[in-house]
PDB file of N, CA and C in Angstrom:
ATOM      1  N   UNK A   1      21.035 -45.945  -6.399  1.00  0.00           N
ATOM      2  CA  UNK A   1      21.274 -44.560  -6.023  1.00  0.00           C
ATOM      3  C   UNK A   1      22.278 -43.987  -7.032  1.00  0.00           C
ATOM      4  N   UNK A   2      22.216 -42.633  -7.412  1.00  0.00           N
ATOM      5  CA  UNK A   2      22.916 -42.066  -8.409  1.00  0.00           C
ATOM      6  C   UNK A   2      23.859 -41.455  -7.944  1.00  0.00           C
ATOM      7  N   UNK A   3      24.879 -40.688  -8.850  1.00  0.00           N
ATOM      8  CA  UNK A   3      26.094 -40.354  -7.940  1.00  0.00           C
ATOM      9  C   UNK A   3      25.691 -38.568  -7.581  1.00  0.00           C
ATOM     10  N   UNK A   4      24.609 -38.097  -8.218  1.00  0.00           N
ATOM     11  CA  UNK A   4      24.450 -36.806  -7.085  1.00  0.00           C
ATOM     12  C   UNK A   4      23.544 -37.010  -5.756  1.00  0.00           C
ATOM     13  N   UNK A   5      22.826 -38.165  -5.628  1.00  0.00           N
ATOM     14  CA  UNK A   5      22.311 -38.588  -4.903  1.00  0.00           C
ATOM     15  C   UNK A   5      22.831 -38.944  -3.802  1.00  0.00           C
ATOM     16  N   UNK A   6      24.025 -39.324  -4.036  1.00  0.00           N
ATOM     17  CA  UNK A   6      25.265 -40.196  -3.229  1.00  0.00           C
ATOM     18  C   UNK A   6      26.162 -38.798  -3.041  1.00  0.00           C
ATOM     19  N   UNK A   7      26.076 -37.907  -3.877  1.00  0.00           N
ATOM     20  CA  UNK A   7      26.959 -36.529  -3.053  1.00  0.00           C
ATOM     21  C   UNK A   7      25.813 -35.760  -2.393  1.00  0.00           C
ATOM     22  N   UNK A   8      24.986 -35.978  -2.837  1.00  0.00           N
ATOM     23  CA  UNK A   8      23.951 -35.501  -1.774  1.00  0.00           C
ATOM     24  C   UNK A   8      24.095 -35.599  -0.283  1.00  0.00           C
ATOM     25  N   UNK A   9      23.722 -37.071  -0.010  1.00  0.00           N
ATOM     26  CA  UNK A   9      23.904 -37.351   1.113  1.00  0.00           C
ATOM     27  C   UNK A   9      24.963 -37.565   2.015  1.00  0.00           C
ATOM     28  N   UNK A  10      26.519 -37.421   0.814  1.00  0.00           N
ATOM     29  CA  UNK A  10      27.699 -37.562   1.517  1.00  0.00           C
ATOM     30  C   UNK A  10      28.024 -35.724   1.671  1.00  0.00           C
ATOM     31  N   UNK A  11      27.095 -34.979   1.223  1.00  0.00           N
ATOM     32  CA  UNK A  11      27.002 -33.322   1.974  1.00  0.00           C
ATOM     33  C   UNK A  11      26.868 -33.078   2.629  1.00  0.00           C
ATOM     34  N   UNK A  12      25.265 -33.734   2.757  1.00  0.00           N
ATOM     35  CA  UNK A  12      24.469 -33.286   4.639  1.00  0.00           C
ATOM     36  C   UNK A  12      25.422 -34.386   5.491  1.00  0.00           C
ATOM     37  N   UNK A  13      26.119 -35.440   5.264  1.00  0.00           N
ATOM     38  CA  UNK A  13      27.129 -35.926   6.440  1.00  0.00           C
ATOM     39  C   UNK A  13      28.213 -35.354   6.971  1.00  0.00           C
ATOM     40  N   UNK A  14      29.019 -34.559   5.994  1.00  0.00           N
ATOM     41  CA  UNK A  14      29.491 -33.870   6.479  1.00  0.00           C
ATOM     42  C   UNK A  14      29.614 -32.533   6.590  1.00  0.00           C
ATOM     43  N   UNK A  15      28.559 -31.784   6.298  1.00  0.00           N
ATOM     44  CA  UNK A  15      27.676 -30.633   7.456  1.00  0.00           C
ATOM     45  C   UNK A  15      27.307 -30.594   8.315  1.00  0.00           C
ATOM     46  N   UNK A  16      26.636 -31.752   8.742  1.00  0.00           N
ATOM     47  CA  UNK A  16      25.901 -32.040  10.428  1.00  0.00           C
ATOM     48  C   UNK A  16      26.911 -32.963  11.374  1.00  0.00           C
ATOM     49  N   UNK A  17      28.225 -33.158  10.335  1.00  0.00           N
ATOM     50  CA  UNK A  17      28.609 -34.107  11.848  1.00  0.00           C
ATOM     51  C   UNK A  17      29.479 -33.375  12.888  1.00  0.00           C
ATOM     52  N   UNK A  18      30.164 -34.032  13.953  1.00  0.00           N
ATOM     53  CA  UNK A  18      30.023 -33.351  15.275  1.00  0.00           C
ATOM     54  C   UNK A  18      31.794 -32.612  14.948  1.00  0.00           C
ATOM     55  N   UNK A  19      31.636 -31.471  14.608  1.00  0.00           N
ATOM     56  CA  UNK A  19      32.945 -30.723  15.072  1.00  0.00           C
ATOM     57  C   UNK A  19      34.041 -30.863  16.314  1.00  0.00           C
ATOM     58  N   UNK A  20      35.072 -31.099  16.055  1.00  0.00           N
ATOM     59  CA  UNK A  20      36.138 -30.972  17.523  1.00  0.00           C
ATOM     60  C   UNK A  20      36.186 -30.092  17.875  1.00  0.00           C
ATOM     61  N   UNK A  21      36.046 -29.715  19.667  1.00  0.00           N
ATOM     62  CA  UNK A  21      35.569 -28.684  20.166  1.00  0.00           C
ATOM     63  C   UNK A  21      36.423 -27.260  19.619  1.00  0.00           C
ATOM     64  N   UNK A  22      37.088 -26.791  20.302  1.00  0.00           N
ATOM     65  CA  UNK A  22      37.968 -25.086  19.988  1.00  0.00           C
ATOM     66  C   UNK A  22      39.217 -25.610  19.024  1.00  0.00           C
ATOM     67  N   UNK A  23      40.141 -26.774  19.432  1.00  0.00           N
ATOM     68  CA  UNK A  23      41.166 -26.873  18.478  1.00  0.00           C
ATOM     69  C   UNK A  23      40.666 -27.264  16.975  1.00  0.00           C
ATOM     70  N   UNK A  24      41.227 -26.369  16.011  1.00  0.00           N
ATOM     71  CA  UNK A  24      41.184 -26.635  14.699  1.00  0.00           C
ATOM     72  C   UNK A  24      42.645 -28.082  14.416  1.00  0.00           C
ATOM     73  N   UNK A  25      42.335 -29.139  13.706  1.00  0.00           N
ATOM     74  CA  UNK A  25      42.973 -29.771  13.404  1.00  0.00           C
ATOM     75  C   UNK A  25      43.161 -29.716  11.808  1.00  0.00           C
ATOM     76  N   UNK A  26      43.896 -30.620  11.332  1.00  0.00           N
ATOM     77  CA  UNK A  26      44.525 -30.281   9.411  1.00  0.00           C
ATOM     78  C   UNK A  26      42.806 -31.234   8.919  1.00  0.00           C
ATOM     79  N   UNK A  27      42.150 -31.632   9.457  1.00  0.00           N
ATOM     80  CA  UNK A  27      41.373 -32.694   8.944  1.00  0.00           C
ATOM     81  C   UNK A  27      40.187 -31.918   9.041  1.00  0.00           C
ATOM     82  N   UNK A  28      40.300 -31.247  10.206  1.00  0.00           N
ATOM     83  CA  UNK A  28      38.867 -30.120   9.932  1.00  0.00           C
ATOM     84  C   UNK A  28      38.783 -29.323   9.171  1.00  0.00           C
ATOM     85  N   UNK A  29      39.873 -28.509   8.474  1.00  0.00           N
ATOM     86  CA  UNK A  29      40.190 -27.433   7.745  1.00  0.00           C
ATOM     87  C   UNK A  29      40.092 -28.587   6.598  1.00  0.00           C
ATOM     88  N   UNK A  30      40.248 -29.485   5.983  1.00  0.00           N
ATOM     89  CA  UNK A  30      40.472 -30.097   5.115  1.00  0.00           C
ATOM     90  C   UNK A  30      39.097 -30.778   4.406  1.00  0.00           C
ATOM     91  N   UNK A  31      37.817 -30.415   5.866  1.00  0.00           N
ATOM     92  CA  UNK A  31      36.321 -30.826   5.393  1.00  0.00           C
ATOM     93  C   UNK A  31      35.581 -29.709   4.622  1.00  0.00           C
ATOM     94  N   UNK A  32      36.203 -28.480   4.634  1.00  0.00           N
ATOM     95  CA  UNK A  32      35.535 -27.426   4.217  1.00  0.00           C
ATOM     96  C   UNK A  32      35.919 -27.809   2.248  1.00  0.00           C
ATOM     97  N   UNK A  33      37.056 -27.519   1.632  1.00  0.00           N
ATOM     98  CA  UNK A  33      37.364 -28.147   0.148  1.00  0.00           C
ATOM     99  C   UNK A  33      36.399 -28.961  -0.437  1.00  0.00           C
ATOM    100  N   UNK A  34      36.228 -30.288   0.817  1.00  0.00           N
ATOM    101  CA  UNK A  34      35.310 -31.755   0.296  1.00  0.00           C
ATOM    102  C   UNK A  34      33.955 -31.104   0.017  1.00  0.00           C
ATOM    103  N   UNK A  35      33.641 -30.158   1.168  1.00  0.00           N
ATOM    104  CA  UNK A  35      32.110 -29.677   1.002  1.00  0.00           C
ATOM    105  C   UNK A  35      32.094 -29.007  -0.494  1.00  0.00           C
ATOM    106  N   UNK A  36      32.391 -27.905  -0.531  1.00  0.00           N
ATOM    107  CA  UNK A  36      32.485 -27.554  -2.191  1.00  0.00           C
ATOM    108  C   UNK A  36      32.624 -28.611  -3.520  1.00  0.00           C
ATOM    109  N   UNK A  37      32.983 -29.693  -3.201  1.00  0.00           N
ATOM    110  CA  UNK A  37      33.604 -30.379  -4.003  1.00  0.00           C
ATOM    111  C   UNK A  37      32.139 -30.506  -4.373  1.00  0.00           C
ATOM    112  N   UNK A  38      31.947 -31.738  -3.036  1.00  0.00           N
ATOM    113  CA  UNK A  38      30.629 -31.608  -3.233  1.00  0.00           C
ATOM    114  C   UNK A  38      29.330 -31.060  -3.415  1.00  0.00           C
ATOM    115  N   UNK A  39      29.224 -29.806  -3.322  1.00  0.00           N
ATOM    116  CA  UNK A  39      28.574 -29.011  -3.549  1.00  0.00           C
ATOM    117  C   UNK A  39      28.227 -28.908  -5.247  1.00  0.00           C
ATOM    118  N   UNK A  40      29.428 -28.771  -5.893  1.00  0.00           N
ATOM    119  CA  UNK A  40      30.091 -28.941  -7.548  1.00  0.00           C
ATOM    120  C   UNK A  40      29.264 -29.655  -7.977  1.00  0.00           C
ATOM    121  N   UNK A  41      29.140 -31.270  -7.243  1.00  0.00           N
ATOM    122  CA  UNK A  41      28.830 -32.105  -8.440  1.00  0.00           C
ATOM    123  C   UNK A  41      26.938 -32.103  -8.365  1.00  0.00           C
ATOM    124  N   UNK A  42      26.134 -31.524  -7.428  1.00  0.00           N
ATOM    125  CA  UNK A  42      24.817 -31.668  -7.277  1.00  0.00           C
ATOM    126  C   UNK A  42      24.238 -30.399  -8.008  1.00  0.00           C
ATOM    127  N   UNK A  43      23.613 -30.586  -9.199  1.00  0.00           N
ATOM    128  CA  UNK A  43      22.780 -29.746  -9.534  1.00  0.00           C
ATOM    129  C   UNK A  43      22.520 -28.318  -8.684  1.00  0.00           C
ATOM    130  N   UNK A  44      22.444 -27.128  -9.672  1.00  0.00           N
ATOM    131  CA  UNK A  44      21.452 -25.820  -9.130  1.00  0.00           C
ATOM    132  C   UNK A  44      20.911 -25.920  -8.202  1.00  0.00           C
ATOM    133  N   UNK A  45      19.579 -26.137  -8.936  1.00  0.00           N
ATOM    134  CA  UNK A  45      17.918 -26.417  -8.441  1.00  0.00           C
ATOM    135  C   UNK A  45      17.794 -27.532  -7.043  1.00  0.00           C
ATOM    136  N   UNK A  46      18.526 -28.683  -7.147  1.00  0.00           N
ATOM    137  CA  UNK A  46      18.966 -29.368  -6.294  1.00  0.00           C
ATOM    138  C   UNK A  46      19.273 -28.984  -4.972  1.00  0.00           C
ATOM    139  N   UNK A  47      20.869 -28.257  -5.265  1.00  0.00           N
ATOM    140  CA  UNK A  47      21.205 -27.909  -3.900  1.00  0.00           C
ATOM    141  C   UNK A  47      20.059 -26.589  -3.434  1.00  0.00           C
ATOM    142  N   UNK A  48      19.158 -25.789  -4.332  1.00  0.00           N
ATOM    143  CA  UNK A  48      18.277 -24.642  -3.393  1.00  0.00           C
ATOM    144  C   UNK A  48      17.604 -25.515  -2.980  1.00  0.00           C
ATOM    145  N   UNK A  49      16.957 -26.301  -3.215  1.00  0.00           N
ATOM    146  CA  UNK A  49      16.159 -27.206  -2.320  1.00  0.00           C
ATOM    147  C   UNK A  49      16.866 -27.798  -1.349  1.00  0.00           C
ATOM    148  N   UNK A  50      17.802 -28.562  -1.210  1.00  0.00           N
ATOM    149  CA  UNK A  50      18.032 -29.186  -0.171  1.00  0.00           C
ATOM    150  C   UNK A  50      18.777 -27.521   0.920  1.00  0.00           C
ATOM    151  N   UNK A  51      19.383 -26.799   0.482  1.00  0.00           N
ATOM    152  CA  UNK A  51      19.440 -25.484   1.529  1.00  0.00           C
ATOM    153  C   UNK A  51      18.786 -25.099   1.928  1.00  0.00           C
ATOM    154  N   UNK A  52      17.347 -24.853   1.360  1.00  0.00           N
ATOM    155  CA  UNK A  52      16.388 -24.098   1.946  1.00  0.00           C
ATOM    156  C   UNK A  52      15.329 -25.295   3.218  1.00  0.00           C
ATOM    157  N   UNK A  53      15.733 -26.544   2.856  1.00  0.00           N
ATOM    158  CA  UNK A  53      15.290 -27.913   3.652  1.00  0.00           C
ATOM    159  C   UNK A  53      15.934 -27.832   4.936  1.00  0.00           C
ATOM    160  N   UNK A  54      17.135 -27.622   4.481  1.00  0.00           N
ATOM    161  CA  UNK A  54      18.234 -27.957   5.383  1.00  0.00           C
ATOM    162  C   UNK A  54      17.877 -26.982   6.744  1.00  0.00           C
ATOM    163  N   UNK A  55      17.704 -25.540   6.499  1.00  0.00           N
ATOM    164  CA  UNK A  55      17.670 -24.575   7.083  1.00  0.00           C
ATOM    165  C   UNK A  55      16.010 -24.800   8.229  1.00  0.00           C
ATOM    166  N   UNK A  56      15.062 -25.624   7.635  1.00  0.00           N
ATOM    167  CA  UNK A  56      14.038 -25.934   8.215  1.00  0.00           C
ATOM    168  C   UNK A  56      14.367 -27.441   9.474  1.00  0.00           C
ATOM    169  N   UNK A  57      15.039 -28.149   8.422  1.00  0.00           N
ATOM    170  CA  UNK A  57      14.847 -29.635   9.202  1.00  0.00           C
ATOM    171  C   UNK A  57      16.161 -29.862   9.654  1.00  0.00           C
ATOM    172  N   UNK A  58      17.224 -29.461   9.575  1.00  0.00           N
ATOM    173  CA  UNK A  58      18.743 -30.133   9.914  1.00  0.00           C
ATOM    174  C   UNK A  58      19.691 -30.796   9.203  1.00  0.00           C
ATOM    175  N   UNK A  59      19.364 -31.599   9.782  1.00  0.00           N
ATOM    176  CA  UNK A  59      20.476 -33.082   9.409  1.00  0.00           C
ATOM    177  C   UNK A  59      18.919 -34.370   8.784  1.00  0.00           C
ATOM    178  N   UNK A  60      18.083 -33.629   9.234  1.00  0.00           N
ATOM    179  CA  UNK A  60      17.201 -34.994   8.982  1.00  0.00           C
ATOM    180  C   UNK A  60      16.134 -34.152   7.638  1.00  0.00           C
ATOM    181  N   UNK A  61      17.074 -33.882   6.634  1.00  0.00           N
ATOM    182  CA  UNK A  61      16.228 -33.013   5.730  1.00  0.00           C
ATOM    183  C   UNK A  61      16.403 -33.317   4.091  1.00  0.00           C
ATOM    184  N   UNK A  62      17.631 -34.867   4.150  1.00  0.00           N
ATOM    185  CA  UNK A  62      17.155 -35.796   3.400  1.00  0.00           C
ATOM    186  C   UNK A  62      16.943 -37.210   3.816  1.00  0.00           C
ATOM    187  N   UNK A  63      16.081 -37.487   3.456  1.00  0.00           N
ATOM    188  CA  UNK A  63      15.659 -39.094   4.419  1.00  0.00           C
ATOM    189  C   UNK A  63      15.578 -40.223   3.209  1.00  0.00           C
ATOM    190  N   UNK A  64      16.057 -41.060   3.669  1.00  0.00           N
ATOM    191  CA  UNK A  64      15.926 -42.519   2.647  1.00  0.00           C
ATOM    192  C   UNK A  64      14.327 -43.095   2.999  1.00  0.00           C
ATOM    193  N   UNK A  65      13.543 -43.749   1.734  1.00  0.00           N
ATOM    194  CA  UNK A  65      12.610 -44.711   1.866  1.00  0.00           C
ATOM    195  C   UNK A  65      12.432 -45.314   2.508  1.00  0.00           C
ATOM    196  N   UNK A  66      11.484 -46.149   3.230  1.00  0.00           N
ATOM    197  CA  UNK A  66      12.092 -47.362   3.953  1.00  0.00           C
ATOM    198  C   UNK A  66      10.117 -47.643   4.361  1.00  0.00           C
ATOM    199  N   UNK A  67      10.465 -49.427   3.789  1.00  0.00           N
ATOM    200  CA  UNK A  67       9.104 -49.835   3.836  1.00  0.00           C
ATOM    201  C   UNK A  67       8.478 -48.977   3.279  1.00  0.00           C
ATOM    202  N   UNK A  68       8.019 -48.297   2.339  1.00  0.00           N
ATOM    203  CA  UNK A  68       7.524 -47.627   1.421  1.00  0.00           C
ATOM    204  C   UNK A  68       6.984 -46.185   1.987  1.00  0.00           C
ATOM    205  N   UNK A  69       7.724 -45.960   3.276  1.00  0.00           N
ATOM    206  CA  UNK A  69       7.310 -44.725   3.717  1.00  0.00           C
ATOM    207  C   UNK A  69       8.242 -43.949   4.051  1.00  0.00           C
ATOM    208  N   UNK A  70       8.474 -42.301   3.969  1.00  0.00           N
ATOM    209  CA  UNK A  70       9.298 -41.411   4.545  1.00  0.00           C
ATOM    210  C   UNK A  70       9.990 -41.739   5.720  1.00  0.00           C
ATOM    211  N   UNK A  71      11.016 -41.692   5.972  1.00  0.00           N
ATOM    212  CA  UNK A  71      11.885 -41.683   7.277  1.00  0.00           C
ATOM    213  C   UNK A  71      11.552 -40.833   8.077  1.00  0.00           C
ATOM    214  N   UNK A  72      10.930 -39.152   7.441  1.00  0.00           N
ATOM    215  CA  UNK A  72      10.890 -37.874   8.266  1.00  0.00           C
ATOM    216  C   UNK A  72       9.609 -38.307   8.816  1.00  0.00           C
ATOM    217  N   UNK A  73       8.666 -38.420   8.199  1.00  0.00           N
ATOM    218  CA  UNK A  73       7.311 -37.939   8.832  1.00  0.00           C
ATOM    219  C   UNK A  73       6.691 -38.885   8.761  1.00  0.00           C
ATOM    220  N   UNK A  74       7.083 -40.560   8.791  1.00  0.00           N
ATOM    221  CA  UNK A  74       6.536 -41.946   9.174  1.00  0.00           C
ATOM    222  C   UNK A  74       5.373 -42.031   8.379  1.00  0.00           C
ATOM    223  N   UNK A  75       5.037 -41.478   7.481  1.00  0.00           N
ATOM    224  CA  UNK A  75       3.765 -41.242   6.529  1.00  0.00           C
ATOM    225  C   UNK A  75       3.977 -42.036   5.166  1.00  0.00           C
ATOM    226  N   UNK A  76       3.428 -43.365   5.020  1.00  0.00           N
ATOM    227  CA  UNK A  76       3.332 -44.036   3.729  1.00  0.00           C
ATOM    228  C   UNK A  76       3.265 -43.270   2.229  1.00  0.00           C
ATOM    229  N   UNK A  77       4.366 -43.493   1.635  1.00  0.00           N
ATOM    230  CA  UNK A  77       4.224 -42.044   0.516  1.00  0.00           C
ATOM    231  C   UNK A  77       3.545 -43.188  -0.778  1.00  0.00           C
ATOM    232  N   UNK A  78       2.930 -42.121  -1.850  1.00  0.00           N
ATOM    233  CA  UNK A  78       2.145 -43.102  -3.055  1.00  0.00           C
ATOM    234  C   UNK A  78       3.380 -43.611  -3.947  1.00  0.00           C
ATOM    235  N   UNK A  79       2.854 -44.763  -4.862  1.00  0.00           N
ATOM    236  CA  UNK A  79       3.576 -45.358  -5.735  1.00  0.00           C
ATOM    237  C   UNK A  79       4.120 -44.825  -6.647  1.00  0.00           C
ATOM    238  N   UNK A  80       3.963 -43.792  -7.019  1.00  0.00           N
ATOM    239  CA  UNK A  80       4.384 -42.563  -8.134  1.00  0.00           C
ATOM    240  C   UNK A  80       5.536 -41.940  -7.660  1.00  0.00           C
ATOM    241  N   UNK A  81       5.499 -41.423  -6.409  1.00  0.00           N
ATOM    242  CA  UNK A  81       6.605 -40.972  -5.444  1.00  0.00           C
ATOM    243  C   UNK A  81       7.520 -42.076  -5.154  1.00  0.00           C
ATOM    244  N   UNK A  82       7.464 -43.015  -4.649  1.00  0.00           N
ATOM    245  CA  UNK A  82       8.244 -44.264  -4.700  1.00  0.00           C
ATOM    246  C   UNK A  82       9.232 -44.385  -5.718  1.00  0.00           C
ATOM    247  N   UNK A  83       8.503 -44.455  -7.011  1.00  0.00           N
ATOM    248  CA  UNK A  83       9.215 -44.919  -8.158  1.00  0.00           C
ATOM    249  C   UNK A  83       9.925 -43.401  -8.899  1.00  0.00           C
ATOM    250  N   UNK A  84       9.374 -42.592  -8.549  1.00  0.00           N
ATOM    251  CA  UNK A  84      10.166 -41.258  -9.023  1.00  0.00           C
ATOM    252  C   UNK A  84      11.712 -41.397  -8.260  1.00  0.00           C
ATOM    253  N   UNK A  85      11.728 -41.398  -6.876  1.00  0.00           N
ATOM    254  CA  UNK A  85      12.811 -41.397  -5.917  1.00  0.00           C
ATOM    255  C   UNK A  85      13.828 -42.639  -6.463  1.00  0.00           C
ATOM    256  N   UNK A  86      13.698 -43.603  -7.000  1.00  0.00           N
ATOM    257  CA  UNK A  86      14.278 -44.132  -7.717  1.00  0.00           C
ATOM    258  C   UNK A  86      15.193 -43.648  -8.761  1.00  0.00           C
ATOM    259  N   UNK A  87      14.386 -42.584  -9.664  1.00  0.00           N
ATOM    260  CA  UNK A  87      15.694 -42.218 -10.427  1.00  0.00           C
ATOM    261  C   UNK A  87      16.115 -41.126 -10.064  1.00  0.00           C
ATOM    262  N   UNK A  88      15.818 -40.572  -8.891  1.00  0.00           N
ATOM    263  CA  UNK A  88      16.260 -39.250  -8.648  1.00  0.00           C
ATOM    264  C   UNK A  88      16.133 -38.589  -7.268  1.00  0.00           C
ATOM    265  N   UNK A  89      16.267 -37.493  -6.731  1.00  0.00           N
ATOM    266  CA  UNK A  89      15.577 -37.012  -5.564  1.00  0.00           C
ATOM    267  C   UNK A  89      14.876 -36.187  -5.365  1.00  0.00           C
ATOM    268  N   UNK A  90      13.633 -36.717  -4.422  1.00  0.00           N
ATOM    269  CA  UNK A  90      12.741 -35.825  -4.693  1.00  0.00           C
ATOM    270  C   UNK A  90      11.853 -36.234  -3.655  1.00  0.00           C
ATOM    271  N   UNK A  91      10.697 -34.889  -3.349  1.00  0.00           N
ATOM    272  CA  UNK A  91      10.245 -34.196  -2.528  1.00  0.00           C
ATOM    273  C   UNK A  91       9.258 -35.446  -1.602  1.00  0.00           C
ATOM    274  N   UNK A  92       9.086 -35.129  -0.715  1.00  0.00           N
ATOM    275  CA  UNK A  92       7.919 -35.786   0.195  1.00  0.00           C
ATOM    276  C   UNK A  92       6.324 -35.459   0.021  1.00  0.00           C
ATOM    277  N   UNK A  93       5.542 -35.492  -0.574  1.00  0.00           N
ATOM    278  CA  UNK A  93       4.104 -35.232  -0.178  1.00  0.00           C
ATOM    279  C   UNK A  93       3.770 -34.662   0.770  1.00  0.00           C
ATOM    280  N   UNK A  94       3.984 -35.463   2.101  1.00  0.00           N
ATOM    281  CA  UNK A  94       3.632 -35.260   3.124  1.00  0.00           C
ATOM    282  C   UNK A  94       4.007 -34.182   3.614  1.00  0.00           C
ATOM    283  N   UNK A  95       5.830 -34.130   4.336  1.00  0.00           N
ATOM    284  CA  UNK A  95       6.589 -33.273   4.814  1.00  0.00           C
ATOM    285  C   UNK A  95       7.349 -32.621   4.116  1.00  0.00           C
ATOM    286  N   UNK A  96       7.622 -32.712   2.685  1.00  0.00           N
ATOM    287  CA  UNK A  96       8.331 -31.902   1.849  1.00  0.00           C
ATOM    288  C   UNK A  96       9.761 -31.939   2.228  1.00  0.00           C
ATOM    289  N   UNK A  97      10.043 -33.218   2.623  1.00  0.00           N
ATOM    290  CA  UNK A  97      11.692 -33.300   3.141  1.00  0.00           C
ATOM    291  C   UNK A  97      12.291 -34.176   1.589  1.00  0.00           C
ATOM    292  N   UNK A  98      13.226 -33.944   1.339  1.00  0.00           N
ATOM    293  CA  UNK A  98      13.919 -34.160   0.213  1.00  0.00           C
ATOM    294  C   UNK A  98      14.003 -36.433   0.601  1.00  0.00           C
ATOM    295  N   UNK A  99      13.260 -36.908  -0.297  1.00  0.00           N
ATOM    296  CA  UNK A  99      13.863 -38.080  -0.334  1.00  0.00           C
ATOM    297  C   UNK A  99      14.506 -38.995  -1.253  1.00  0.00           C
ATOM    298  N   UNK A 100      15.338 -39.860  -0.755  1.00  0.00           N
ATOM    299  CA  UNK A 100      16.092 -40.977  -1.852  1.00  0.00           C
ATOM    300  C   UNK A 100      15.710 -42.477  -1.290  1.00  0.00           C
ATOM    301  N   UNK A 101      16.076 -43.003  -2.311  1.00  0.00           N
ATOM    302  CA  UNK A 101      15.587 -44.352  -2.301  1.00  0.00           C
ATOM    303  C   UNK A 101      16.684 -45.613  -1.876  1.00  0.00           C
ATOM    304  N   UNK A 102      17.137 -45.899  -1.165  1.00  0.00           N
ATOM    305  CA  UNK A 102      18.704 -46.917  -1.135  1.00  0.00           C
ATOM    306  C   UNK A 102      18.557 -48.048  -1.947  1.00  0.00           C
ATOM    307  N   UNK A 103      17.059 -48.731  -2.119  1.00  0.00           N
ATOM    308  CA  UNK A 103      17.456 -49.802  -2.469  1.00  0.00           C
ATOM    309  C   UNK A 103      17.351 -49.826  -4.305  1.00  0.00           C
ATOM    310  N   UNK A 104      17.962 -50.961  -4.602  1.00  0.00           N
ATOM    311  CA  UNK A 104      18.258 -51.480  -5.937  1.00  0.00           C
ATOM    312  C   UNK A 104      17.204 -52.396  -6.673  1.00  0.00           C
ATOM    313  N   UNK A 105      15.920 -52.152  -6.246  1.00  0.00           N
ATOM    314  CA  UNK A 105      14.588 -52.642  -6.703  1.00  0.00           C
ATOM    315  C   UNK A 105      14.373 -52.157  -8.468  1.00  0.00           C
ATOM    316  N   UNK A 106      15.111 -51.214  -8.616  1.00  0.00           N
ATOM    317  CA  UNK A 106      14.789 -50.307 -10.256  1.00  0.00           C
ATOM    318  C   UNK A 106      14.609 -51.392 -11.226  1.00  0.00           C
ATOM    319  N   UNK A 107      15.155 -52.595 -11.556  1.00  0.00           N
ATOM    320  CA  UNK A 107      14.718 -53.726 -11.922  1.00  0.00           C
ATOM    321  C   UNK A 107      13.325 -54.297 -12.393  1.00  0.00           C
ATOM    322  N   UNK A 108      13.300 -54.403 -10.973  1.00  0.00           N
ATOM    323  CA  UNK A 108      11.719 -54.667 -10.806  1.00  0.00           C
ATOM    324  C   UNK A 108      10.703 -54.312 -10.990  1.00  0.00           C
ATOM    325  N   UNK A 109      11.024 -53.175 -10.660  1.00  0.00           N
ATOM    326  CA  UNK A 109       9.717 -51.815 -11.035  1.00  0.00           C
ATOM    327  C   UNK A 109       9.150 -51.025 -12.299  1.00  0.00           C
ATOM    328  N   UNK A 110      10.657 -52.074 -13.064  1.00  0.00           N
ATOM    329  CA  UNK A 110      10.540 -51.404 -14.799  1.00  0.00           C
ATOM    330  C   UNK A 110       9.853 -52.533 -15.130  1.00  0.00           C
ATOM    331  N   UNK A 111       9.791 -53.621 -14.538  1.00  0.00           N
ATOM    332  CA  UNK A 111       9.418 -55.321 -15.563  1.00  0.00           C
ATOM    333  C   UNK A 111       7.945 -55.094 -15.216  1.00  0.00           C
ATOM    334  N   UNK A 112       7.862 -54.482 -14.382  1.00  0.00           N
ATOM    335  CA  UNK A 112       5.923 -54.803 -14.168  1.00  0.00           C
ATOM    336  C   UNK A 112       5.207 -54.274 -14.655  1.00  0.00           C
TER     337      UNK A 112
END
């Protein structure tokens, strides 16, 4: 996983996670900075896609691989898509939900 990949998903974590109810604390006010930060380091084109995702699907609007299929829409994605998500992030076939890849297979997939 790459490191906008990895601010990617450390964005939508802390966008969707659960706010403390009415009291503002120094740690809540202190998540808004991180978001920009992060915001900074992910590509343009990047973040309009994952905003305009976001605004459709939630919190579940980037999904990791897993067993060679989408997390969102349980739909086996092709080998081309597989190995793209590897160096980067990118779109679903199926559901068009933004995906990444966790594991460290890139190795492998270059030797064959």
């Amino acid at each position: 996983m790459n490191a906008m990949t990895r601010a990617l998903l450390n964005l939508q974590t802390l966008e969707f996670e659960p706010r403390p109810p009415i009291r503002r604390t120094r740690t809540a006010r202190a998540g808004v900075p991180r978001i920009q930060r992060l915001r900074s380091r992910v590509s343009a084109q990047v973040l309009r896609e994952y905003d305009s995702r976001k605004r459709r699907y939630g919190a579940r609007s980037l999904v990791p691989i897993r067993k060679d299929s989408c997390t969102g829409c349980q739909v086996r994605l092709s080998l081309r898509t597989r190995r793209r998500a590897l160096e980067r992030v990118t779109e679903c076939e199926h559901c068009a939900r933004l995906l990444y890849n966790p594991s460290r297979r890139r190795r492998l997939v270059m030797e064959i």
